[in-house]
Protein backbone atom coordinates (compact mmCIF):
# COMPACT_ATOMS: atom_id res chain seq x y z
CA UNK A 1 93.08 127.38 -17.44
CA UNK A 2 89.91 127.01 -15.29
CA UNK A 3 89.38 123.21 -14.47
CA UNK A 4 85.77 122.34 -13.90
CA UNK A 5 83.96 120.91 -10.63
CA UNK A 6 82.56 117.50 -10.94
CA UNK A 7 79.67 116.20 -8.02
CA UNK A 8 78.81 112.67 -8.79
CA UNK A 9 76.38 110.52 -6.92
CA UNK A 10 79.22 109.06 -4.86
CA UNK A 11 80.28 112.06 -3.47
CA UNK A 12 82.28 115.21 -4.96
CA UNK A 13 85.44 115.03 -6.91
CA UNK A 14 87.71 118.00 -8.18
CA UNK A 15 91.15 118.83 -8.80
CA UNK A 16 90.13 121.88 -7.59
CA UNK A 17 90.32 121.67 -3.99
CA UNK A 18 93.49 118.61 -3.98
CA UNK A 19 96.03 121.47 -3.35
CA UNK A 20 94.47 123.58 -0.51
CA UNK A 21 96.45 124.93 2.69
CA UNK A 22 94.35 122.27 5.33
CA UNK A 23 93.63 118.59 4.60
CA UNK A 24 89.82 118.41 3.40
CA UNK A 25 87.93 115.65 4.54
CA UNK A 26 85.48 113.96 1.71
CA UNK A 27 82.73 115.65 3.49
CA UNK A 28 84.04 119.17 3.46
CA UNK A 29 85.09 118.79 -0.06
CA UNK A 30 81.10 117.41 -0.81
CA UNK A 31 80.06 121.24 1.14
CA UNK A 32 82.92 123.25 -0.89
CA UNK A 33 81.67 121.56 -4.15
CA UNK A 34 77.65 122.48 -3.61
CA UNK A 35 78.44 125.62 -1.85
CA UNK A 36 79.92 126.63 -5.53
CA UNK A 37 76.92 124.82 -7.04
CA UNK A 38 74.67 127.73 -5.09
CA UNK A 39 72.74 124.69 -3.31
CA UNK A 40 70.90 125.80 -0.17
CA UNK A 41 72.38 124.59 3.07
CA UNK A 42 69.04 122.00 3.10
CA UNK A 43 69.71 120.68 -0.30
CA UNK A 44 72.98 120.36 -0.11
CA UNK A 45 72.31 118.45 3.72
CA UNK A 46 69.98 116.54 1.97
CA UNK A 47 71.72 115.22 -0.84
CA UNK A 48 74.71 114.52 1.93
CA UNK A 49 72.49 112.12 4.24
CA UNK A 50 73.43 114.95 6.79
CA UNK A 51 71.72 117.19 9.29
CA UNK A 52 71.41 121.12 7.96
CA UNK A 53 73.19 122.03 11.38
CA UNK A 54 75.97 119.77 11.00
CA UNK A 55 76.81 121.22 7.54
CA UNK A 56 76.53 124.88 8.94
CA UNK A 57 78.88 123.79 11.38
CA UNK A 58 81.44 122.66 8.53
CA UNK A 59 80.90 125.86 6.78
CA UNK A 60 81.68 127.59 10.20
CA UNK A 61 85.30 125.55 10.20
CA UNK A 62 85.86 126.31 7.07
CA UNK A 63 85.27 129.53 7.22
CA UNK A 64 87.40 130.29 10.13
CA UNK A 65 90.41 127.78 8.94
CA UNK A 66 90.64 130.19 6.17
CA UNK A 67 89.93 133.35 7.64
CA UNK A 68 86.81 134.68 5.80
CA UNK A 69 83.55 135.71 7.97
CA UNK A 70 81.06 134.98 5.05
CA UNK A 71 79.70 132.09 2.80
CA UNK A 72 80.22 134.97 -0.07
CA UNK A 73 84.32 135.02 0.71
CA UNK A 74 84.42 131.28 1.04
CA UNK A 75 83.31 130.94 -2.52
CA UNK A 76 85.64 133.51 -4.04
CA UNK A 77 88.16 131.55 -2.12
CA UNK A 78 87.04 128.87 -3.43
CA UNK A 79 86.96 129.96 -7.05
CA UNK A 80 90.56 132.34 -6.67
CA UNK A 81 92.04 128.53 -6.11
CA UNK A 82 90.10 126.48 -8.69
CA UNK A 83 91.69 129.47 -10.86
CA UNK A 84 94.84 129.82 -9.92
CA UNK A 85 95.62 126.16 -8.39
């Protein structure tokens, strides 16, 4: 059963990401969330009260914590979870 995603004005929320292999940090959940939203790194740094370079760094963490060199892989990671989690 595919649970759904919820990003609420004080901050992101999902089931979705409770169960994954590193501790998340409400921030990097917040990127995760809008990165599956297809928000642009400035809208989504916007919305966060963060600098666009500071959430490219996340996504950089992220990316390397779980082993995937793109944005693309992150979000079928992200998605293969939410799926299967």
């Amino acid at each position: 059963m595919k649970r759904s995603a919820r990003i609420g004005a004080g901050g992101a929320s999902s089931s979705l990401l409770d169960n994954y292999p590193i501790p998340l940090s409400e921030r990097q959940r917040s990127i995760l969330l809008y990165l599956a939203t297809g928000l642009s790194d400035r809208s989504a740094a916007n919305r966060m009260a963060i600098s666009e370079r500071t959430l490219q760094r996340e996504l950089k963490e992220l990316m390397s914590a779980w082993g995937v060199s793109s944005r693309l892989q992150l979000g079928v990671h992200i998605a293969l979870r939410g799926l299967h989690s």
